[in-house]
Protein backbone atom coordinates (compact mmCIF):
# COMPACT_ATOMS: atom_id res chain seq x y z
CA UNK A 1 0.00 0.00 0.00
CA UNK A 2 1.33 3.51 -0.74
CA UNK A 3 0.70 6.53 0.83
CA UNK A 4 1.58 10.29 1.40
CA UNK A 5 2.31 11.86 4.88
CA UNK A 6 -0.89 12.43 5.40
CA UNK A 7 -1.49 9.17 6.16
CA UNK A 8 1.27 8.65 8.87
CA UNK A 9 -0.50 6.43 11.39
CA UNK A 10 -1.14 3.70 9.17
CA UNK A 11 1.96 1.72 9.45
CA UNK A 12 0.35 0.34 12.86
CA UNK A 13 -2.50 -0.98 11.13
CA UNK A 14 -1.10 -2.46 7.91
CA UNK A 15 2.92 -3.42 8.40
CA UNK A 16 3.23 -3.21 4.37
CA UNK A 17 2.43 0.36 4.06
CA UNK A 18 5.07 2.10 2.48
CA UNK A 19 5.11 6.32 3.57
CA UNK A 20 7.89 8.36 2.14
CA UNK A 21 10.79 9.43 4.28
CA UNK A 22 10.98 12.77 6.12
CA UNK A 23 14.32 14.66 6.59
CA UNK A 24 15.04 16.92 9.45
CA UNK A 25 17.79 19.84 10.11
CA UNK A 26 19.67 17.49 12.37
CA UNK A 27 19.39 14.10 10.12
CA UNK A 28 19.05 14.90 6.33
CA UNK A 29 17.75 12.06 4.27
CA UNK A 30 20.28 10.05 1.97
CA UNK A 31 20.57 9.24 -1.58
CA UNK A 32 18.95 5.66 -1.06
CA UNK A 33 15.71 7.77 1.27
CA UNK A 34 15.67 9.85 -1.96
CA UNK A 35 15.74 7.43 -4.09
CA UNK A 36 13.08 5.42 -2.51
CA UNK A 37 10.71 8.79 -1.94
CA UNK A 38 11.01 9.13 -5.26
CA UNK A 39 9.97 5.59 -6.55
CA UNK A 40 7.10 5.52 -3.60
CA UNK A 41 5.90 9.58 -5.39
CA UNK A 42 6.15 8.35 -8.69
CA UNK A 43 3.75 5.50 -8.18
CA UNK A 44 1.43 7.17 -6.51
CA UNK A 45 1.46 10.18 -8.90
CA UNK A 46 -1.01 7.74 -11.35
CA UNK A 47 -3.53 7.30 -8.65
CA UNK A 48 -3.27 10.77 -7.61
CA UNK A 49 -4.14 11.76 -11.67
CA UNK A 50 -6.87 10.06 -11.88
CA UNK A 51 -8.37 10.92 -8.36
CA UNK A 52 -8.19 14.56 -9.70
CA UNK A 53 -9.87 13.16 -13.53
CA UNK A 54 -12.87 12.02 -11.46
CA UNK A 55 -13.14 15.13 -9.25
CA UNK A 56 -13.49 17.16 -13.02
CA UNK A 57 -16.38 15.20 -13.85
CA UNK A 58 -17.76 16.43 -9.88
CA UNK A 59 -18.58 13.10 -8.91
CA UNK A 60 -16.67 12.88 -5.86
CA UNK A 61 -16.34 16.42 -5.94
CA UNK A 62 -19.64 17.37 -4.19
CA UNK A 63 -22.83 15.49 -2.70
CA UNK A 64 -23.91 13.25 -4.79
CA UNK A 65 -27.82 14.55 -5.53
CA UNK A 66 -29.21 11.52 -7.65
CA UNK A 67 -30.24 7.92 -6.95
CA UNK A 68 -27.69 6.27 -5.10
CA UNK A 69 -28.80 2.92 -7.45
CA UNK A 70 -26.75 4.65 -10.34
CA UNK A 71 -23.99 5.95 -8.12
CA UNK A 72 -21.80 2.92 -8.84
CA UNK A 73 -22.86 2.92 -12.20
CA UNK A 74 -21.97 6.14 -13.15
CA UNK A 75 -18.61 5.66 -11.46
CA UNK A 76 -17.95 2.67 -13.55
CA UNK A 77 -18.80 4.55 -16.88
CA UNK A 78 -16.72 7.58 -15.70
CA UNK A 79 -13.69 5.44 -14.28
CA UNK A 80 -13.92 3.39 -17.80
CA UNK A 81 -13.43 5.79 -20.03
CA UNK A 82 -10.83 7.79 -18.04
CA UNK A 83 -8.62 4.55 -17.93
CA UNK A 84 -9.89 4.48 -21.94
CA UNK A 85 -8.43 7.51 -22.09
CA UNK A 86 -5.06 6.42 -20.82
């Protein structure tokens, strides 16, 4: 599972959780911390993407005002052609 920072308290609850590093005054991080930030941000960039594609079509942007019947539905048709789109 990857995550940001803002998601700091779940290494307790799943051990496989991988958060990137954080660097201080006193301990800077080193080249392998960077390197491995860098492979955990560039993974999760994809997700990120297309967590902001679905907030442009306001789905998950605001309330959802319909029937929640075609809530799922209307996700699948949205998430479908965004990964179409890919």
């Amino acid at each position: 599972m990857l995550a940001n920072r803002g998601y700091q308290g779940l290494q307790k609850f799943h051990a496989e959780c991988k958060l990137p590093k954080r660097s201080t005054k006193k301990k800077p991080l080193t080249k392998a911390e960077k390197k491995e930030n860098h492979t955990i941000n560039t993974q999760r960039v994809l997700v990120e993407n297309t967590i902001r594609k679905i907030k442009i079509f306001n789905l998950m942007a605001e309330k959802y005002r319909n029937r929640r019947k075609r809530f799922t539905l209307r996700l699948n048709l949205i998430t479908a052609f965004i990964t179409l789109k890919l």
